[in-house]
Protein backbone atom coordinates (compact mmCIF):
# COMPACT_ATOMS: atom_id res chain seq x y z
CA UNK A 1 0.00 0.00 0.00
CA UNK A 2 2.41 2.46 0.91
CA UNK A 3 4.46 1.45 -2.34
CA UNK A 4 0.97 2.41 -4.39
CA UNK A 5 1.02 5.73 -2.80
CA UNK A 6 4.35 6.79 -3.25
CA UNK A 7 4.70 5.66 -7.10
CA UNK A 8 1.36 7.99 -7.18
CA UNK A 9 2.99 10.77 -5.36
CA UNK A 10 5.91 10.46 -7.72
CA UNK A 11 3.69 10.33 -10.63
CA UNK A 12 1.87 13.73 -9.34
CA UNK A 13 5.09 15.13 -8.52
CA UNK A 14 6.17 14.50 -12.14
CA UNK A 15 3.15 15.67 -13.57
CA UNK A 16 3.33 19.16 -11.72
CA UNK A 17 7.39 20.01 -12.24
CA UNK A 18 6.20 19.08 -16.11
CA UNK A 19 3.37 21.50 -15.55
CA UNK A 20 5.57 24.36 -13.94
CA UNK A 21 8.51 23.64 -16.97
CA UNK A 22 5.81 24.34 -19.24
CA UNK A 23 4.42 27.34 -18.23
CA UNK A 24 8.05 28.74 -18.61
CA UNK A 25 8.44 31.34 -20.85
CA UNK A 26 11.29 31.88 -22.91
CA UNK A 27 11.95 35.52 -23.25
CA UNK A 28 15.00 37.39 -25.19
CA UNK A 29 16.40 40.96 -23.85
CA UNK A 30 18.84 43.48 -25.68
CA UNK A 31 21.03 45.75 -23.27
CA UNK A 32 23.94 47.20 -23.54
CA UNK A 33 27.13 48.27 -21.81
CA UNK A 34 25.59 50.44 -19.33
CA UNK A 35 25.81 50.82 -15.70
CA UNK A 36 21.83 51.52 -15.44
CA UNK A 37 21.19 48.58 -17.20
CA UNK A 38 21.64 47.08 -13.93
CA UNK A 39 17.66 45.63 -13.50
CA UNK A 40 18.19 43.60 -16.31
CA UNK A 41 21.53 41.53 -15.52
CA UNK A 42 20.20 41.90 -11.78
CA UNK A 43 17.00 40.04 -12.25
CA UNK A 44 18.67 37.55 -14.79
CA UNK A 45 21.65 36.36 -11.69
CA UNK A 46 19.45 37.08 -8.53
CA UNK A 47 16.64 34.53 -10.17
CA UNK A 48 14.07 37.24 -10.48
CA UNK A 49 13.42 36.55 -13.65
CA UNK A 50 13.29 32.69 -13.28
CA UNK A 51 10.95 33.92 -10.21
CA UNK A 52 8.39 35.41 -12.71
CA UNK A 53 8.28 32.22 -14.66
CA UNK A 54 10.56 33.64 -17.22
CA UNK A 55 13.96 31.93 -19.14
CA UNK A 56 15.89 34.84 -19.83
CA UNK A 57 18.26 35.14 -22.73
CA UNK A 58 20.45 38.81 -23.16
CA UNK A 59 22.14 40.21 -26.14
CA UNK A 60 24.42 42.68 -25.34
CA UNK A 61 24.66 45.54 -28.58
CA UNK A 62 27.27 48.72 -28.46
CA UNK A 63 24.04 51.03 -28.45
CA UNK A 64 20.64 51.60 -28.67
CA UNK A 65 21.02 52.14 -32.43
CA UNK A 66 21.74 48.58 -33.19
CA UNK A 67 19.42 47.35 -29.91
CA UNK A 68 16.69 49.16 -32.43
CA UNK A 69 17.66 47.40 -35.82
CA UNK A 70 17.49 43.81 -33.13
CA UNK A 71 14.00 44.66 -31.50
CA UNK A 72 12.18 45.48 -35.35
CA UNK A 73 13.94 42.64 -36.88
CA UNK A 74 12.40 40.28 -33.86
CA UNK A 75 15.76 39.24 -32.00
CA UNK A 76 14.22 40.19 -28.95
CA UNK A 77 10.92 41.29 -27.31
CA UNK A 78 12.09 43.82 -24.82
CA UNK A 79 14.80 45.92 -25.51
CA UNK A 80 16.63 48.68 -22.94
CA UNK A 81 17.99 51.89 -24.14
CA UNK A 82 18.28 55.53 -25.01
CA UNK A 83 15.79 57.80 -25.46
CA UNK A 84 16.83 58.73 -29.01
CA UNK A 85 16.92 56.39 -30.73
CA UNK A 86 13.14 55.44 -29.24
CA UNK A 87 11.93 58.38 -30.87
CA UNK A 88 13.83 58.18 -33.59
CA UNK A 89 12.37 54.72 -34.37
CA UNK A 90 9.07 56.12 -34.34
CA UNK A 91 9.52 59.04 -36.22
CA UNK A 92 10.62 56.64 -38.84
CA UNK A 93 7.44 54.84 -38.14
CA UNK A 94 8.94 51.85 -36.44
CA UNK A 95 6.70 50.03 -34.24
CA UNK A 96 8.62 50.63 -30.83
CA UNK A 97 6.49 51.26 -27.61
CA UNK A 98 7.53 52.50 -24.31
CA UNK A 99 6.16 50.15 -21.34
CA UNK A 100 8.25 51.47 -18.39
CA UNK A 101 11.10 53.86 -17.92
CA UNK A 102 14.91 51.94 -17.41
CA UNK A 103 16.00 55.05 -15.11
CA UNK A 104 14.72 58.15 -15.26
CA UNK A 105 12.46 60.34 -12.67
CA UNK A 106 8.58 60.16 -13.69
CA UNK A 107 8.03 63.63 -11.41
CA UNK A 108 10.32 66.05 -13.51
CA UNK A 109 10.42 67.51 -16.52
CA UNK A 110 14.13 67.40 -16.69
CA UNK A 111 16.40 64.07 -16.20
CA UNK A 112 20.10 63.90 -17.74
CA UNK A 113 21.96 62.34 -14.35
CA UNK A 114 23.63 59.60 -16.02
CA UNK A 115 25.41 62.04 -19.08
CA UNK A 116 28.56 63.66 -18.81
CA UNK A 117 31.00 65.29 -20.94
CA UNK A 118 35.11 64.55 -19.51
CA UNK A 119 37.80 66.75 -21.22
CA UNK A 120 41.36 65.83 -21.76
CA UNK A 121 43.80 67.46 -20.17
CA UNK A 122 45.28 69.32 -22.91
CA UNK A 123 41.82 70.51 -23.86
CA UNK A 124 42.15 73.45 -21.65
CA UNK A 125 38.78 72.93 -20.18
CA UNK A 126 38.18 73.53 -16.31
CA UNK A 127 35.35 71.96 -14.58
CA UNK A 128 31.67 73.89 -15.16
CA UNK A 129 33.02 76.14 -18.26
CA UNK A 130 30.84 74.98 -20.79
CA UNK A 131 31.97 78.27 -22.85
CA UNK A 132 35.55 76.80 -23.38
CA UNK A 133 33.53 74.21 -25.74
CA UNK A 134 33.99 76.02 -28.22
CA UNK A 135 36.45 75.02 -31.17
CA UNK A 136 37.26 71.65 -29.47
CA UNK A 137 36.73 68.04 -30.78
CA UNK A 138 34.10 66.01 -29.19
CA UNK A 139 33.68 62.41 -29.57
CA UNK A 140 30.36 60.26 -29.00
CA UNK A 141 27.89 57.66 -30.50
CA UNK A 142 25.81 59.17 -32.98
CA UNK A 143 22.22 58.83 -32.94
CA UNK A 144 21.94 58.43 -29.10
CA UNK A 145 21.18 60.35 -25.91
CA UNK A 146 24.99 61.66 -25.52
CA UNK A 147 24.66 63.47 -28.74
CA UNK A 148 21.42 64.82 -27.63
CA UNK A 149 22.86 65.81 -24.40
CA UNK A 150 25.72 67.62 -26.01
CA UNK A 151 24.04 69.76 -28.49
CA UNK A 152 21.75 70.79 -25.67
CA UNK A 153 24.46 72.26 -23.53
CA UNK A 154 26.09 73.82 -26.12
CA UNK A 155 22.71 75.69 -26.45
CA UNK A 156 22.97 76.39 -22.60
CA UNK A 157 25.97 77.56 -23.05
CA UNK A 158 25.77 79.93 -25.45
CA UNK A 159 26.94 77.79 -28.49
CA UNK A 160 25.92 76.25 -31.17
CA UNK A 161 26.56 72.71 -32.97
CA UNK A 162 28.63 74.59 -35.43
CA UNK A 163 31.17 75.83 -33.04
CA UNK A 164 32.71 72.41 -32.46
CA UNK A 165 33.32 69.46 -34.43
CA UNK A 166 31.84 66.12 -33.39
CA UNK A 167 32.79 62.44 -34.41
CA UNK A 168 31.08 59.44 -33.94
CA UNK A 169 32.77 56.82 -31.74
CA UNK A 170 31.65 53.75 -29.87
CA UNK A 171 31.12 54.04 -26.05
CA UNK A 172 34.01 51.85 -25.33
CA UNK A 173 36.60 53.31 -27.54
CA UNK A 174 36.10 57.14 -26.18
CA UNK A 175 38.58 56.79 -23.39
CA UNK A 176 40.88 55.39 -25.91
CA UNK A 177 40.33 58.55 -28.08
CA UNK A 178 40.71 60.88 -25.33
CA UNK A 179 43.64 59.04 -24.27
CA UNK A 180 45.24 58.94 -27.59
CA UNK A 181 44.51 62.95 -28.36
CA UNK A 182 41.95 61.75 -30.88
CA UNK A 183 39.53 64.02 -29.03
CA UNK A 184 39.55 67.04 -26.67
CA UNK A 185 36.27 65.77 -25.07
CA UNK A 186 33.78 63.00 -24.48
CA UNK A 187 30.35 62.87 -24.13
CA UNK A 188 29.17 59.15 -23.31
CA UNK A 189 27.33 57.85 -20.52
CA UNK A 190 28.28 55.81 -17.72
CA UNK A 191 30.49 54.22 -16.59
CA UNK A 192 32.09 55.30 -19.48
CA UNK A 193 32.51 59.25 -18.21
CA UNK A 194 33.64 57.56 -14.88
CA UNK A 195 35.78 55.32 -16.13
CA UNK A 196 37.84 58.24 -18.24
CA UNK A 197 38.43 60.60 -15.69
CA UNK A 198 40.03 57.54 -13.71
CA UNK A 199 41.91 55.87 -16.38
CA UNK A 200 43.17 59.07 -18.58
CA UNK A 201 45.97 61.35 -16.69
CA UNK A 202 44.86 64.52 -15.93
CA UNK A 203 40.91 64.15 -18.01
CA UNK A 204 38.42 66.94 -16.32
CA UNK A 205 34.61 65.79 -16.06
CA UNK A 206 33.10 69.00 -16.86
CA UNK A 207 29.70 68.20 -15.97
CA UNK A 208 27.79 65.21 -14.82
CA UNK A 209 24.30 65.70 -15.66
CA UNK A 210 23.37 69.24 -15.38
CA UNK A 211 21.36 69.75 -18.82
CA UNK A 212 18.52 71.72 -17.94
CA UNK A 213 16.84 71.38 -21.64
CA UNK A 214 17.32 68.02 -21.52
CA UNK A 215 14.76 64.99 -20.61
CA UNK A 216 16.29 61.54 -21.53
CA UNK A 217 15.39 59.35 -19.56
CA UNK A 218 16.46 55.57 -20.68
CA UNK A 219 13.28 52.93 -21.59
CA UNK A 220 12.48 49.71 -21.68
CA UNK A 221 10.61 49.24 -25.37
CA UNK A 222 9.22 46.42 -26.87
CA UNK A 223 6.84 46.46 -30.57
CA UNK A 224 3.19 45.95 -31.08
CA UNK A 225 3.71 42.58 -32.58
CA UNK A 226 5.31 41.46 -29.28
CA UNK A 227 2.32 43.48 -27.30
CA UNK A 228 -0.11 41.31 -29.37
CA UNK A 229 1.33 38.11 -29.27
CA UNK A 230 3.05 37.42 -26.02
CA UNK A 231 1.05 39.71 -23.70
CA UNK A 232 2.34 37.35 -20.81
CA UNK A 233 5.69 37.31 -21.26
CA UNK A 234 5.54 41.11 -21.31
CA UNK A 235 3.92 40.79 -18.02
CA UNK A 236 5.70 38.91 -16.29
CA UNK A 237 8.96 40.80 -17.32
CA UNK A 238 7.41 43.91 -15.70
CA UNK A 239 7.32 42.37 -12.98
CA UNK A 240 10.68 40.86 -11.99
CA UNK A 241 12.03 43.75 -14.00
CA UNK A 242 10.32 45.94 -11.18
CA UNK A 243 11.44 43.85 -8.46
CA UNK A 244 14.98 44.33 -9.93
CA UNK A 245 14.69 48.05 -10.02
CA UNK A 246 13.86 48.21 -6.21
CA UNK A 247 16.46 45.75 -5.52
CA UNK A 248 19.42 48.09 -7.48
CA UNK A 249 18.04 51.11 -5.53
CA UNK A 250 18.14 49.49 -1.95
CA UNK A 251 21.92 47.79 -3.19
CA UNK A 252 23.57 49.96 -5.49
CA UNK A 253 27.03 48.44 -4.50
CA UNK A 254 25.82 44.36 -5.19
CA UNK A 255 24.41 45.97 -8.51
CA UNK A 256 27.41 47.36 -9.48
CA UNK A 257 29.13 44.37 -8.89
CA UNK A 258 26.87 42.65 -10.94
CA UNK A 259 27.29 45.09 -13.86
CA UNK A 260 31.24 44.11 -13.79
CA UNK A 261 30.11 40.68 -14.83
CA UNK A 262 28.65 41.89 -18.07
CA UNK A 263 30.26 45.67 -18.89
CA UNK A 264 34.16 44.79 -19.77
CA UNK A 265 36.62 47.82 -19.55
CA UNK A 266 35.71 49.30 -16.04
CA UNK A 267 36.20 48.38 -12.88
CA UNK A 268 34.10 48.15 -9.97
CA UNK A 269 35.26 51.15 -7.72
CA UNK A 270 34.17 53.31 -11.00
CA UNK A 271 30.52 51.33 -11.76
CA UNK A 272 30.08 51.35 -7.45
CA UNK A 273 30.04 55.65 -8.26
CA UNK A 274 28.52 55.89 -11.62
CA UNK A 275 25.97 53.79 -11.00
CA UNK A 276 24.49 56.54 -8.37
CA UNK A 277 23.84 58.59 -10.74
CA UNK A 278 21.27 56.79 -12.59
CA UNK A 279 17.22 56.87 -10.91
CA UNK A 280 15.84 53.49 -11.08
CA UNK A 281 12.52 54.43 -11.44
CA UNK A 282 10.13 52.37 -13.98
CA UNK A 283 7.36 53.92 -13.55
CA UNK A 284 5.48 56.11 -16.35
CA UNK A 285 3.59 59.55 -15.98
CA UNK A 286 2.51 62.12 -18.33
CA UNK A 287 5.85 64.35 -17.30
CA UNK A 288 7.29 61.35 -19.19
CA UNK A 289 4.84 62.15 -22.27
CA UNK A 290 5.05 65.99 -21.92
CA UNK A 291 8.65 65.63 -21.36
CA UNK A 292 9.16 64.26 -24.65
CA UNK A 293 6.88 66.61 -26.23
CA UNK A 294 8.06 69.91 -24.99
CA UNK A 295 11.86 69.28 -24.68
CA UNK A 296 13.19 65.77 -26.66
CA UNK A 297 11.32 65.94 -29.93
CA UNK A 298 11.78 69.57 -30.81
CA UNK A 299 15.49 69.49 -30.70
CA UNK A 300 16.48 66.44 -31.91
CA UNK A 301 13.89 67.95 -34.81
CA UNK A 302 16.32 71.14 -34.85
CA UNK A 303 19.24 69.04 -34.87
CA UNK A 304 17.98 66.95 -37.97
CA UNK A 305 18.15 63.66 -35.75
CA UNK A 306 14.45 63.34 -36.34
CA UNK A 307 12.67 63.57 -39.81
CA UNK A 308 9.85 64.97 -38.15
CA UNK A 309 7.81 65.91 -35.02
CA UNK A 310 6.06 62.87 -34.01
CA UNK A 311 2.92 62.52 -31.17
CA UNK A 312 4.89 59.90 -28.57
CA UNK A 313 1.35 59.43 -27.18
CA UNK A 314 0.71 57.04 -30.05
CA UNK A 315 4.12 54.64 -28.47
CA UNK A 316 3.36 54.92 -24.86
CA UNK A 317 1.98 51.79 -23.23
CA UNK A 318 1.64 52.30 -19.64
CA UNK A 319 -0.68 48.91 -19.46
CA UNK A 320 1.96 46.45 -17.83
CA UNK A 321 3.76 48.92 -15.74
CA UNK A 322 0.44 49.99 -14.42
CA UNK A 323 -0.64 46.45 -13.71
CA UNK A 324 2.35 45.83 -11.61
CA UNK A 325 2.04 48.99 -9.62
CA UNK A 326 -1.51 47.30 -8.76
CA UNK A 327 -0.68 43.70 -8.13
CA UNK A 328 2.65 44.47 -6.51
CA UNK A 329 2.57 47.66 -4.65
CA UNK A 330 5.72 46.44 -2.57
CA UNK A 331 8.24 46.92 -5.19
CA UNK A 332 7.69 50.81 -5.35
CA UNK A 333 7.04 51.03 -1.74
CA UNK A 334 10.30 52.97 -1.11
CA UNK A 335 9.42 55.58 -4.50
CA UNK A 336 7.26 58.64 -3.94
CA UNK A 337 3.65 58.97 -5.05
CA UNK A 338 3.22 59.76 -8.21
CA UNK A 339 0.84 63.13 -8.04
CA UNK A 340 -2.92 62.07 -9.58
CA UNK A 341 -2.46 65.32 -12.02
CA UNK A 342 0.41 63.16 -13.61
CA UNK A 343 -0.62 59.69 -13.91
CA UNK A 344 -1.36 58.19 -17.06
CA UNK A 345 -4.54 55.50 -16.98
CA UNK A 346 -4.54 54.74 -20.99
CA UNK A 347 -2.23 53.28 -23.57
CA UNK A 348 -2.83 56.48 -25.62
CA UNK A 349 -1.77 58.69 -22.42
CA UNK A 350 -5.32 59.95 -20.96
């Protein structure tokens, strides 16, 4: 008898860990070499994804540019990245649509913390002078938020575009070119800012953040196609990815040493201060929306980055995000409210 009822709890056993393996869903992320990228390789090695019923998979791309061309052309369903090259997607009429913020601070209308520009020590270039931009060779990856970010304090400062010359340059070869004399300054994100002014002799960061005009926050973007068709996966990557979020805020030091397992060419005393810089926040609000409208979309218009104005309304998805604000309150327990006057209750923003 007791030999009857443990082959049957074996065979129930069996047919619920087959019943668990199956609900597993396989999902596929693109990130980048980015300190606040951190929720993603955070809720792949703390389990968080596994948690959510996920099996994650990450491809790791230079920039946002090429995690764009991967996310249309279906190598992934989620992708984290720039805002720039988000809107540019869509102003091209790609099929990209925000679902939660990567870092960025839903209660502003302003967010640049995780920019800087670093100056080589030749470049003549003290700390806060934006003015001595002028004339000098900057480096940084074309297309993204560090080009936005530099045109836009040139304008603060007085500048414009013309008065320097810019060249495109891959986030992990800057230090190299301000090393080398290639360029008098950088602008990249971090760690990469962080990790110049500690590896290049004498290299100035001239400002960290500090770009009044500018509101580029980084997002977490996946296509309608995805939307439609795997609904659940989306969910349940909201939710670990949320869980992750919290986790980097409350442990910014274990996060950074999880970024050194996946961003080669720093080292951790540089990714344990850049990383500070970032706000893990993934919540949306319509100072996200507004933000975009008022601020992103009109200059990267005036710089030519975007064919045209586009209504970002139209590829902002608030659904999951929302959701998991609902069904887990606990993972933005520590984050303030977001004011009623700024929530957004629709996937068209109303």
């Amino acid at each position: 008898m007791k030999s009857r009822l443990l082959a049957a709890a074996l065979v129930l056993g069996l047919g619920l860990a087959g019943t668990a393996r199956s609900e597993t869903l396989d999902i596929t992320i693109g990130a980048g070499p980015a300190d606040n990228h951190a929720p993603v390789f955070v809720a792949v090695e703390k389990g968080f994804f596994a948690d959510a019923g996920l099996n994650p998979k990450v491809i790791l791309y230079p920039t946002g540019v090429e995690e764009v061309n991967g996310q249309v052309n279906g190598a992934q369903q989620v992708s984290v990245l720039g805002t720039a090259p988000f809107l540019s997607g869509i102003s091209n009429g790609l099929p990209l649509v925000l679902i939660a913020q990567l870092s960025g601070n839903p209660l502003k209308d302003s967010y640049s913390g995780n920019q800087a520009l670093v100056a080589a020590l030749g470049a003549g270039i003290a700390e806060g002078h934006l003015e001595a931009l002028k004339g000098k060779r900057i480096a940084l990856p074309f297309g993204t938020d560090a080009q936005t970010y530099v045109v836009n304090l040139l304008t603060q400062a007085g500048l414009k575009p013309s008065d320097v010359r810019l060249s495109n340059g891959q986030p992990a070869q800057l230090v190299t070119a301000l090393s080398n004399g290639d360029a008098d300054v950088i602008s990249i994100w971090e760690p990469w800012s962080s990790a110049a002014v500690l590896n290049v002799k004498g290299a100035v960061k001239v400002i960290e953040g500090g770009c009044n005009a500018c509101f580029m926050p980084a997002t977490v973007l996946t296509s309608r196609k995805v939307i439609d068709q795997d609904k659940e996966t989306l969910s349940r990557f909201v939710v670990a990815f949320a869980r992750a979020a919290q986790w980097v805020r409350q442990h910014p030091d274990e996060a950074a040493e999880i970024d050194t397992h996946w961003i080669q060419g720093t080292s951790l005393e540089v990714l344990k201060a850049s990383i500070r810089h970032s706000v893990f926040d993934p919540r949306l609000s319509k100072a996200v929306e507004e933000g975009f409208v008022s601020k992103t979309i009109p200059q990267l218009v005036a710089a030519h980055a975007l064919r045209q104005a586009v209504d970002p309304s139209k590829s902002i998805d608030p659904e999951f995000i929302l959701e998991t604000e609902q069904k887990d309150p606990q993972f933005f327990s520590d984050l303030p409210l977001i004011p009623e006057q700024l929530r957004l209750r629709t996937a068209a923003g109303g």
